[in-house]
N, C-alpha and C. Protein backbone atom coordinates (compact mmCIF):
# COMPACT_ATOMS: atom_id res chain seq x y z
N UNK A 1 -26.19 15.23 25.32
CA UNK A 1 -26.67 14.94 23.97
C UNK A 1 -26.69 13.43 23.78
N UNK A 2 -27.97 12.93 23.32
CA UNK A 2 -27.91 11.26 23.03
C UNK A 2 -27.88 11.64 21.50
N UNK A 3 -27.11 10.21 20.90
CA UNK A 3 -27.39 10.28 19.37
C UNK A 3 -27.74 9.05 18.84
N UNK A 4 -28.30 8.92 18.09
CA UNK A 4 -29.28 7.40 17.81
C UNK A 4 -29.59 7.29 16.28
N UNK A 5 -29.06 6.11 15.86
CA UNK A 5 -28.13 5.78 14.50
C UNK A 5 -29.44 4.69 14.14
N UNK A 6 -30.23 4.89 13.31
CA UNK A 6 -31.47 4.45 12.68
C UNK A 6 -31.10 3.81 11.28
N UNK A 7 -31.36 2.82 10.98
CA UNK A 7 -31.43 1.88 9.87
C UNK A 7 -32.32 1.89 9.57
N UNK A 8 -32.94 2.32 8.10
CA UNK A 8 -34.68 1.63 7.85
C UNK A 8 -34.65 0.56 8.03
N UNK A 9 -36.15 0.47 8.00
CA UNK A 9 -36.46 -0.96 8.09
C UNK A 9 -36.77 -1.54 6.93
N UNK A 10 -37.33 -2.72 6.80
CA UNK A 10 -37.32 -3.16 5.59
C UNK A 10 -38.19 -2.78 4.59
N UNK A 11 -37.56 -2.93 3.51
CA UNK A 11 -38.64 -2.10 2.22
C UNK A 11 -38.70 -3.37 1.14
N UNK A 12 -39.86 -2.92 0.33
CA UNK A 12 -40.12 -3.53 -1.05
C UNK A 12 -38.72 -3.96 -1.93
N UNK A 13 -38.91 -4.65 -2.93
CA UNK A 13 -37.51 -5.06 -4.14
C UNK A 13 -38.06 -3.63 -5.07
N UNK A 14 -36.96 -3.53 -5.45
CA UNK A 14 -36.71 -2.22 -6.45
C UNK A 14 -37.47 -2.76 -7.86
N UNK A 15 -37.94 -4.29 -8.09
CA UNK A 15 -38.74 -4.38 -9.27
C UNK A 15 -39.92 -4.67 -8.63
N UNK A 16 -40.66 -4.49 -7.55
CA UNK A 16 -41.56 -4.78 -6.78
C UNK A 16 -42.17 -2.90 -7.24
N UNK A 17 -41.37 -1.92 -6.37
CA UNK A 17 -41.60 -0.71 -6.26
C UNK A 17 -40.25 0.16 -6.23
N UNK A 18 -39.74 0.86 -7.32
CA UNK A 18 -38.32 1.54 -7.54
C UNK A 18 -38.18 2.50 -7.03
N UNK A 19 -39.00 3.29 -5.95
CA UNK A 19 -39.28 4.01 -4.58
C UNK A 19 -38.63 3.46 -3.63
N UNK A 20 -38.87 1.99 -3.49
CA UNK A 20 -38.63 1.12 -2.56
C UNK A 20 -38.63 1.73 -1.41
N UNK A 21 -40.30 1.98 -0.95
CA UNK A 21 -41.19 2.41 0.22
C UNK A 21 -41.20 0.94 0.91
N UNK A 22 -41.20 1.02 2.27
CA UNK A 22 -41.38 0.14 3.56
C UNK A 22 -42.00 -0.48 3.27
N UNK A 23 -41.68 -2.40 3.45
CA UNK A 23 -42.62 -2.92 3.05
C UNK A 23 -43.90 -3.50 4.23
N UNK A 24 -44.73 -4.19 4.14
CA UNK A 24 -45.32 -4.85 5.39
C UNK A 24 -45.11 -5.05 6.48
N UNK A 25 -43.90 -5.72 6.43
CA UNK A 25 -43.02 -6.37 7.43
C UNK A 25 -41.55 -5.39 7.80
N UNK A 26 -41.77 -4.16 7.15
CA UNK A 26 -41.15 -3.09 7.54
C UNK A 26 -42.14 -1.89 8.57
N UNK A 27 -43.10 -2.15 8.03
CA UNK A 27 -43.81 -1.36 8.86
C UNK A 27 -44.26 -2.03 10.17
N UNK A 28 -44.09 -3.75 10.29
CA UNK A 28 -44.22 -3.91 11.56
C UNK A 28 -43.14 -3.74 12.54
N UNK A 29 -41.55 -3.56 11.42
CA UNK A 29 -40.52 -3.62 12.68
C UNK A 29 -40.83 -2.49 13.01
N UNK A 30 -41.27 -0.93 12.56
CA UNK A 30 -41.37 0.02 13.01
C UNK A 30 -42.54 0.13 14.30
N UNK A 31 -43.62 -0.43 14.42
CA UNK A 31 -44.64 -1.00 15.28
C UNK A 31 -43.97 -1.77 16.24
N UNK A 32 -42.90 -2.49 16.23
CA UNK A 32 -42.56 -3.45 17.74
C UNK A 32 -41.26 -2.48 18.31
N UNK A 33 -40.61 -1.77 17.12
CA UNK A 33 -39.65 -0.59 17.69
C UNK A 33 -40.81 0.47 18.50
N UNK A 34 -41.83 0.94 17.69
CA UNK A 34 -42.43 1.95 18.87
C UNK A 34 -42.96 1.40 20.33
N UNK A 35 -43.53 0.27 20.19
CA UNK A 35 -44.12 -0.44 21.34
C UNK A 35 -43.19 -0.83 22.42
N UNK A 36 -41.78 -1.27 22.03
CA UNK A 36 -40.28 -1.08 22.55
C UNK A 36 -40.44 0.54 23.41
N UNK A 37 -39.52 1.24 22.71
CA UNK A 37 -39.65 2.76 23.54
C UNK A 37 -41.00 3.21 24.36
N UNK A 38 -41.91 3.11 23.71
CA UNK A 38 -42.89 3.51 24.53
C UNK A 38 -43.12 2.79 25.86
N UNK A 39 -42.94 1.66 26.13
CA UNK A 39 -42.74 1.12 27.36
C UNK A 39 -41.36 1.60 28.16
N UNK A 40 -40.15 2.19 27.12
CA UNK A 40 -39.01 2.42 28.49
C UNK A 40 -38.62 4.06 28.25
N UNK A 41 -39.27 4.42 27.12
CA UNK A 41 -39.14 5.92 26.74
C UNK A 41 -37.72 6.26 26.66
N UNK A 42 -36.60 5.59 25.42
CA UNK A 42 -35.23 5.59 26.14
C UNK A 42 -35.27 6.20 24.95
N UNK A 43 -35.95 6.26 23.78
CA UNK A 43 -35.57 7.13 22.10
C UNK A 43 -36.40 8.39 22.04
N UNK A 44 -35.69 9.46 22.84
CA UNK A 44 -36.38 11.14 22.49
C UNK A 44 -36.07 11.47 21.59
N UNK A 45 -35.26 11.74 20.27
CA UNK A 45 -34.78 12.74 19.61
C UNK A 45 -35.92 14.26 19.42
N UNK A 46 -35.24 15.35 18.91
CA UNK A 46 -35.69 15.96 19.10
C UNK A 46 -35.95 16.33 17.58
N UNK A 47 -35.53 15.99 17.12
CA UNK A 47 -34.94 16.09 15.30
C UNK A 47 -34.74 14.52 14.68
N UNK A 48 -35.38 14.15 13.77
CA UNK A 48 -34.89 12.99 12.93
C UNK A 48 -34.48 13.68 11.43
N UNK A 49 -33.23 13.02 11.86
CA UNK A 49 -32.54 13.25 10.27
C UNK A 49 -32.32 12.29 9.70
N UNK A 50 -33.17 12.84 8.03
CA UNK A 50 -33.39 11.06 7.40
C UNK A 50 -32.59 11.44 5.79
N UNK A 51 -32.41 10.38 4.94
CA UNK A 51 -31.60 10.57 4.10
C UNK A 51 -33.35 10.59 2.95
N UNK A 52 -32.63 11.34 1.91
CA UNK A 52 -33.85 11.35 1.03
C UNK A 52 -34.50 10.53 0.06
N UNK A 53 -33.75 9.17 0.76
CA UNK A 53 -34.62 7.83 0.53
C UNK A 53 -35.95 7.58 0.90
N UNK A 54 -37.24 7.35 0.03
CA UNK A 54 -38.58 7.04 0.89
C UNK A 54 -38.81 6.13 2.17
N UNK A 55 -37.78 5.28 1.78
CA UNK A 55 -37.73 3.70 3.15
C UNK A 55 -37.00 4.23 4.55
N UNK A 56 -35.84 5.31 4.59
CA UNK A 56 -35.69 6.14 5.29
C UNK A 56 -36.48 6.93 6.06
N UNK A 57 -37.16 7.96 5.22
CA UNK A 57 -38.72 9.02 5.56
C UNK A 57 -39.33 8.05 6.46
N UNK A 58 -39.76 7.28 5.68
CA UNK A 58 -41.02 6.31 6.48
C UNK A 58 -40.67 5.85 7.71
N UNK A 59 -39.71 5.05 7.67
CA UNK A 59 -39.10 4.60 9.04
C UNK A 59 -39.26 5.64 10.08
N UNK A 60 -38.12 6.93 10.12
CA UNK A 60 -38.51 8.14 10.67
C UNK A 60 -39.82 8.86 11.11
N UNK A 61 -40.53 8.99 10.13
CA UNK A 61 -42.10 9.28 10.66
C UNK A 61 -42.85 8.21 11.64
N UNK A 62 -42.98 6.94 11.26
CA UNK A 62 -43.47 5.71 11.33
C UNK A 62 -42.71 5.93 13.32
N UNK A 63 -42.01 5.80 13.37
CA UNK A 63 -40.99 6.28 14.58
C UNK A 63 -41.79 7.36 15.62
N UNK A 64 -41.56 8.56 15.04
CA UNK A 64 -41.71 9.78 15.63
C UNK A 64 -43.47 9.96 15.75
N UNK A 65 -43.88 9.77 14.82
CA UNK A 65 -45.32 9.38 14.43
C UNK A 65 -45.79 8.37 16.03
N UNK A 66 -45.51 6.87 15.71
CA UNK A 66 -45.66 6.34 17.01
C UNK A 66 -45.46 6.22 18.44
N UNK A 67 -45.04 7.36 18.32
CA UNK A 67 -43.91 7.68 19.72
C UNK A 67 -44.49 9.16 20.52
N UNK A 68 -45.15 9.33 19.42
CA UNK A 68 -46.22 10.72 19.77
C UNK A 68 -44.82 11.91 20.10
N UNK A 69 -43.81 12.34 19.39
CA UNK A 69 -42.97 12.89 19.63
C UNK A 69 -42.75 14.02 18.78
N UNK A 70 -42.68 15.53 19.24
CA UNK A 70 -42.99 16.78 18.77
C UNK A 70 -41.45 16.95 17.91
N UNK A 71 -41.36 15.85 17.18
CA UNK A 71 -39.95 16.17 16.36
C UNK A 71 -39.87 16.03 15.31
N UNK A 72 -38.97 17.34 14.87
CA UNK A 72 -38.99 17.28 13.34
C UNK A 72 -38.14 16.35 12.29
N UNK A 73 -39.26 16.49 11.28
CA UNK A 73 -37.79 15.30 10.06
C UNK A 73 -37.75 15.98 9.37
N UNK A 74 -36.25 16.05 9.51
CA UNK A 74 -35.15 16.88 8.24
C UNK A 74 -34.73 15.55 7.22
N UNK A 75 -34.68 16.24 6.11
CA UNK A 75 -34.27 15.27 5.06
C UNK A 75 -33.05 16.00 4.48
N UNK A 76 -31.68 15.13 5.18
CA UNK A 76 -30.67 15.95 5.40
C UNK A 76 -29.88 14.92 4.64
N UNK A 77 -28.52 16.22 3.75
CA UNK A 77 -27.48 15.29 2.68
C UNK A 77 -26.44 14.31 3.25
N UNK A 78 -26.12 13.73 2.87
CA UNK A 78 -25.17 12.95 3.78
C UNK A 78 -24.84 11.72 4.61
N UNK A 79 -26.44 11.18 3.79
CA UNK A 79 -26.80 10.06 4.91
C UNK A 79 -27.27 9.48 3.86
N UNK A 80 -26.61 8.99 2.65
CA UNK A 80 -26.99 8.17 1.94
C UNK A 80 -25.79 6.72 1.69
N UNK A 81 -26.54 5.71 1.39
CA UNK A 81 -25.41 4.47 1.81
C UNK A 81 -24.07 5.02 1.72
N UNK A 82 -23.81 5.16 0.16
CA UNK A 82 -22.07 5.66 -0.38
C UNK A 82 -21.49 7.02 0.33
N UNK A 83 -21.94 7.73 1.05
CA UNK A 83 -21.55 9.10 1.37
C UNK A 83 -20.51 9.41 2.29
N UNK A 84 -19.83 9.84 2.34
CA UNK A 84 -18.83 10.04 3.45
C UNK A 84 -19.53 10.28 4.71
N UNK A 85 -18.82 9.53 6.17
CA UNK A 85 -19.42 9.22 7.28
C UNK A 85 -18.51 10.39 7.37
N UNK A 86 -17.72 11.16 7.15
CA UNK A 86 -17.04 12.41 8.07
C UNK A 86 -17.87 13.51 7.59
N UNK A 87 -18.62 14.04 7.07
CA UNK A 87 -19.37 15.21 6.71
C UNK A 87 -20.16 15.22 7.45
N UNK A 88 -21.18 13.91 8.06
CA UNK A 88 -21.83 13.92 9.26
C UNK A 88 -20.99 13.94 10.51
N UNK A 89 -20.07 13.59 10.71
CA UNK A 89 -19.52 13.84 11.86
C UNK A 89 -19.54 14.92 12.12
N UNK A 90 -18.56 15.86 11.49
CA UNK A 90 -18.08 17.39 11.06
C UNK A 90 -19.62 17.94 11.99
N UNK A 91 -20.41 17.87 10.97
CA UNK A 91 -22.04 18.91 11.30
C UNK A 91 -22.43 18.35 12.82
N UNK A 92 -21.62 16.81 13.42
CA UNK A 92 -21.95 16.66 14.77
C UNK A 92 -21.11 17.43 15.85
N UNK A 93 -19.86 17.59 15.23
CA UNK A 93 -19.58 18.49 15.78
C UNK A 93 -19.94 20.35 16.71
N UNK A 94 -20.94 20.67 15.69
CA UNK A 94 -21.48 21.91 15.25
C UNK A 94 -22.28 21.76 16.56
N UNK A 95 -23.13 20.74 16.64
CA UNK A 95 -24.41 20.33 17.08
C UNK A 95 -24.21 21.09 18.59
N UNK A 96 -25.62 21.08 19.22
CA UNK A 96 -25.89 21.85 20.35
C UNK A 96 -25.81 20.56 21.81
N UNK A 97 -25.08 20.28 22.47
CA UNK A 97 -24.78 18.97 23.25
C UNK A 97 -26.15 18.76 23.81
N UNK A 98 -27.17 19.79 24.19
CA UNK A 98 -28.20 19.61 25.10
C UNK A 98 -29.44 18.82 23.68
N UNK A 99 -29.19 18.77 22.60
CA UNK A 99 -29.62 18.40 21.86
C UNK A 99 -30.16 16.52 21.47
N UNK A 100 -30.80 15.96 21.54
CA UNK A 100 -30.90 14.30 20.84
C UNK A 100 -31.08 14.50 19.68
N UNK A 101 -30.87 13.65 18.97
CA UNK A 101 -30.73 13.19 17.44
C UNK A 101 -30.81 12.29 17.01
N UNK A 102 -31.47 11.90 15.91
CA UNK A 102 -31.78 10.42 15.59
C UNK A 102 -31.55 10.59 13.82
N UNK A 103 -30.98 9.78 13.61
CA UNK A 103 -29.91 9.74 11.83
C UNK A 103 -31.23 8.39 11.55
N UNK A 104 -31.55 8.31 10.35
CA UNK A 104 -32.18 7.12 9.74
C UNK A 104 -31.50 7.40 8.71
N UNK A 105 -30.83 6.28 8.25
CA UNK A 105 -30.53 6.19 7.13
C UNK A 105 -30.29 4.59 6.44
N UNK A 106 -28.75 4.66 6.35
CA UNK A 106 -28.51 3.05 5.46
C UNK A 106 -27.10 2.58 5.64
N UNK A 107 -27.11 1.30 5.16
CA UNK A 107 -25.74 0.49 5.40
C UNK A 107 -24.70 0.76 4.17
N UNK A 108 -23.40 0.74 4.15
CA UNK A 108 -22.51 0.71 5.15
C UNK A 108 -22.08 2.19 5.75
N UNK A 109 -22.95 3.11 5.70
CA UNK A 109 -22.83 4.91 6.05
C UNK A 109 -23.11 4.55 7.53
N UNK A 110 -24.05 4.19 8.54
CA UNK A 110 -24.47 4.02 9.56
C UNK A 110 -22.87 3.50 10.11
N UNK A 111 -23.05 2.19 9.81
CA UNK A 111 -21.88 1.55 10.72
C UNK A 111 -20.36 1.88 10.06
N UNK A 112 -20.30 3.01 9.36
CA UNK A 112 -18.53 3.55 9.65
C UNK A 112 -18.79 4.80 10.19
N UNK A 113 -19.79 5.63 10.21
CA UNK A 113 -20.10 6.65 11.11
C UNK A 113 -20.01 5.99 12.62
N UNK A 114 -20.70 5.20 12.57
CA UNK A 114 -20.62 4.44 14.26
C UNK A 114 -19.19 4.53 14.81
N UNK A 115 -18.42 3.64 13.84
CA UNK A 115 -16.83 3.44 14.17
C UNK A 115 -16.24 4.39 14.01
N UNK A 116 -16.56 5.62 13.22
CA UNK A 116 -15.86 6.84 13.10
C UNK A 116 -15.97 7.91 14.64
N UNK A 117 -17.12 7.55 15.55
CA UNK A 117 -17.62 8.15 16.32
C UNK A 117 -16.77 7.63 17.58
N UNK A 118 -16.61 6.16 17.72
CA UNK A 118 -16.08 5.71 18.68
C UNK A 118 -14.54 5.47 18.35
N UNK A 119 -14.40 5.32 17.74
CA UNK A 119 -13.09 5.03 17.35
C UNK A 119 -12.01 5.82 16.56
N UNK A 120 -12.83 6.82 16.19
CA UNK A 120 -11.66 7.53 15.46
C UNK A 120 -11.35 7.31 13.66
N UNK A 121 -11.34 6.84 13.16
CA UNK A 121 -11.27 6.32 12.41
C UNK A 121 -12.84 5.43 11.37
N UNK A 122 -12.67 5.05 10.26
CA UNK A 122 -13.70 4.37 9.69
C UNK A 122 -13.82 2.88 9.72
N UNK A 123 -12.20 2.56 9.51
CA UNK A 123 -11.81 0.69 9.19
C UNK A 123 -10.85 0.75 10.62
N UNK A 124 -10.87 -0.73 10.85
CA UNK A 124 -11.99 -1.58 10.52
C UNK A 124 -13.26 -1.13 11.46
N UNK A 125 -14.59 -1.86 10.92
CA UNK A 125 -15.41 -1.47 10.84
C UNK A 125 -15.97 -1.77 11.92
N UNK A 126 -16.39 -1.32 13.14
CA UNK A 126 -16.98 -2.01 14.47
C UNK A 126 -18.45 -2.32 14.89
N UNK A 127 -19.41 -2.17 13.91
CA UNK A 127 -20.55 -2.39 14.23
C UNK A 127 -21.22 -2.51 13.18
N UNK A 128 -22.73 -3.41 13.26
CA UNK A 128 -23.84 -3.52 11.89
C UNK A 128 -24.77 -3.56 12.85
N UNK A 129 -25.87 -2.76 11.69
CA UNK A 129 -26.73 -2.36 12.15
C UNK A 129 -27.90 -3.37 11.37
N UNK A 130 -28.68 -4.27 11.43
CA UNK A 130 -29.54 -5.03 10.71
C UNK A 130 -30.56 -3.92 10.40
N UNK A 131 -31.44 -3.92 9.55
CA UNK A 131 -32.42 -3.13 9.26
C UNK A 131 -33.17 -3.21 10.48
N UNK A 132 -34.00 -1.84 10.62
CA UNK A 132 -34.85 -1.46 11.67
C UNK A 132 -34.02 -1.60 13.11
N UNK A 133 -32.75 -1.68 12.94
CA UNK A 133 -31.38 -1.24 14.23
C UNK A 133 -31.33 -0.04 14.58
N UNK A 134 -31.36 0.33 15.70
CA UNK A 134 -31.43 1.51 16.81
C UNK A 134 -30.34 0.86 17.71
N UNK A 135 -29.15 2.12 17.66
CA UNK A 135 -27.97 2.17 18.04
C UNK A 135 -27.79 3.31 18.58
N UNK A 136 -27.37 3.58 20.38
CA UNK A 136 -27.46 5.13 20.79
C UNK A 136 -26.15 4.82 21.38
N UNK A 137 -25.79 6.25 21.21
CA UNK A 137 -24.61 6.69 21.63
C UNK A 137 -24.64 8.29 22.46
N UNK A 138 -23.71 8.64 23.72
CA UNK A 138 -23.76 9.70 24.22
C UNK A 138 -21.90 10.01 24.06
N UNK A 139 -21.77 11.71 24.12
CA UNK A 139 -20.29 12.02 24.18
C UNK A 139 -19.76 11.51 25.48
N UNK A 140 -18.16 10.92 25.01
CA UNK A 140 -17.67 10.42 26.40
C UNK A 140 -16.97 11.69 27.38
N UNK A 141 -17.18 12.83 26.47
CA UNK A 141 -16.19 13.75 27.54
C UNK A 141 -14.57 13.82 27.15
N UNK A 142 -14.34 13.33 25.98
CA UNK A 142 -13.01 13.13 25.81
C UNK A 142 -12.79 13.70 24.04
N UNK A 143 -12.03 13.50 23.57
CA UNK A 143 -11.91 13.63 21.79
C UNK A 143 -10.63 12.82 21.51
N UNK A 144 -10.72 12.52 20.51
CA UNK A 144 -9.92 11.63 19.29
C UNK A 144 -8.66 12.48 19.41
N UNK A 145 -7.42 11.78 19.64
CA UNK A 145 -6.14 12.60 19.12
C UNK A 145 -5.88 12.76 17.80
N UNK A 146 -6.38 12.20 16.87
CA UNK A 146 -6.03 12.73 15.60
C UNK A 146 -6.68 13.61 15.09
N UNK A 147 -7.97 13.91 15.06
CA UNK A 147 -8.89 14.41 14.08
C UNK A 147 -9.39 15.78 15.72
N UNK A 148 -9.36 15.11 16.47
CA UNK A 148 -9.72 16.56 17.59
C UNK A 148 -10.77 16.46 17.83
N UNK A 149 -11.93 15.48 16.87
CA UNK A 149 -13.01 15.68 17.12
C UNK A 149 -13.67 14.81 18.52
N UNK A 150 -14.78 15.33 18.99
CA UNK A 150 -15.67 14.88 19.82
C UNK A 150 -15.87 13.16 20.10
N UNK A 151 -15.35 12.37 21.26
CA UNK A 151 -15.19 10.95 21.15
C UNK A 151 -17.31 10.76 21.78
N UNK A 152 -17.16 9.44 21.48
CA UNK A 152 -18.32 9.14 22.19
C UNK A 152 -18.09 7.48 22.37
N UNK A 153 -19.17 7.15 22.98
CA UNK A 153 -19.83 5.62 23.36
C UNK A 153 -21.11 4.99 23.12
N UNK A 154 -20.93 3.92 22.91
CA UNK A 154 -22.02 3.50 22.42
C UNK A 154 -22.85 3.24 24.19
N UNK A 155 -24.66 2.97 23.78
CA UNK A 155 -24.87 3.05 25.58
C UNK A 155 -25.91 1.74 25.27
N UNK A 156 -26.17 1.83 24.13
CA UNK A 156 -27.39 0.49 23.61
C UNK A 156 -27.54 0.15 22.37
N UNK A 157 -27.88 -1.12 21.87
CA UNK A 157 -28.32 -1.18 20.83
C UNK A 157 -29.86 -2.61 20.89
N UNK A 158 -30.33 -2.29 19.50
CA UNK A 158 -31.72 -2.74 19.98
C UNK A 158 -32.21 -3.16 18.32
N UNK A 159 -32.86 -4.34 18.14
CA UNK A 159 -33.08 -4.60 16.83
C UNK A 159 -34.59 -5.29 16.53
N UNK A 160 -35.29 -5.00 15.15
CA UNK A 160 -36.89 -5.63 15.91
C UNK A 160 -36.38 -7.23 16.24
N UNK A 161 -35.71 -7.83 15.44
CA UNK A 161 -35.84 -9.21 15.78
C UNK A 161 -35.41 -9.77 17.04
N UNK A 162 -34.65 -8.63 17.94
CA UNK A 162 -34.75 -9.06 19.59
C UNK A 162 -35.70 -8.89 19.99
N UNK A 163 -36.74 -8.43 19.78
CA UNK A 163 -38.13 -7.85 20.29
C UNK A 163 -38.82 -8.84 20.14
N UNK A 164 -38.59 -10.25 19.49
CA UNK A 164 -39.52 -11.33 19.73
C UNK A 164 -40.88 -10.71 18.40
N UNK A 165 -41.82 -11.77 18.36
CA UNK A 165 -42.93 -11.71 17.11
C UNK A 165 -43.50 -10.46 17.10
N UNK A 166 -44.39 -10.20 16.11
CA UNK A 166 -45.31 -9.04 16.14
C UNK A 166 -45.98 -8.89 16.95
């Protein structure tokens, strides 16, 4: 199972558009992220699970959409900035290992799920994700002594602004 921790990308100001749908320059990080994978094909999910933010959705489609990839987007609870990163864990638990997965969502839910995944715990906090950040992780084969649950590792991370201009 790979799992791959999605940040939208950037969106409009909330007095711009109070949707705050992807803006221009959100839709190109999503364009240098697809042009990325599609040259090394390293982001399959099979499922994108997006929080029921529009700048979320978009990212996700914009993604799966460019990637020509037969996967569905769930617009799943739990993945909104303030939300508890252990309710997603929990349901990762559940999950089918032969499975990929790709979370789009938002900051600071992404990166204490991250640290909750590798580390056990939420604080302190071990990773940020900049908008339009793609962060994969696979199970290490091991679990957390406290909580029992499923350990993992991180295997990459990838951001548009390493990707150089449009």
């Amino acid at each position: 199972m790979q799992l791959y921790l999605i940040r939208h990308a950037d969106a409009v100001s909330e007095r711009e558009n109070p949707l705050r749908p992807l803006s221009p320059r959100g839709r190109a990080e999503c364009g240098r992220l697809v042009a990325f994978f599609q040259r090394n094909g390293a982001l399959h999910p099979v499922q994108f699970w997006h929080s029921p933010l529009v700048r979320a959705f978009e990212t996700a489609r914009l993604i799966a959409d460019g990637l020509k990839l037969d996967a569905a987007l769930v617009e799943t609870p739990g993945l909104m900035p303030g939300d508890d990163p252990v309710k997603i864990a929990t349901r990762l638990e559940n999950m089918d290992t032969n499975m990929s997965l790709a979370l789009v969502g938002h900051e600071p839910h992404l990166a204490a799920l991250a640290t909750l995944l590798v580390r056990g715990k939420l604080r302190p906090v071990g990773f940020e994700l900049k908008k339009g950040a793609v962060l994969a992780f696979e199970p290490s084969g091991g679990v957390h002594k406290k909580s029992g649950r499923r350990r993992w590792h991180a295997l990459w991370h990838v951001e548009p602004a390493l990707l150089g201009p449009a």
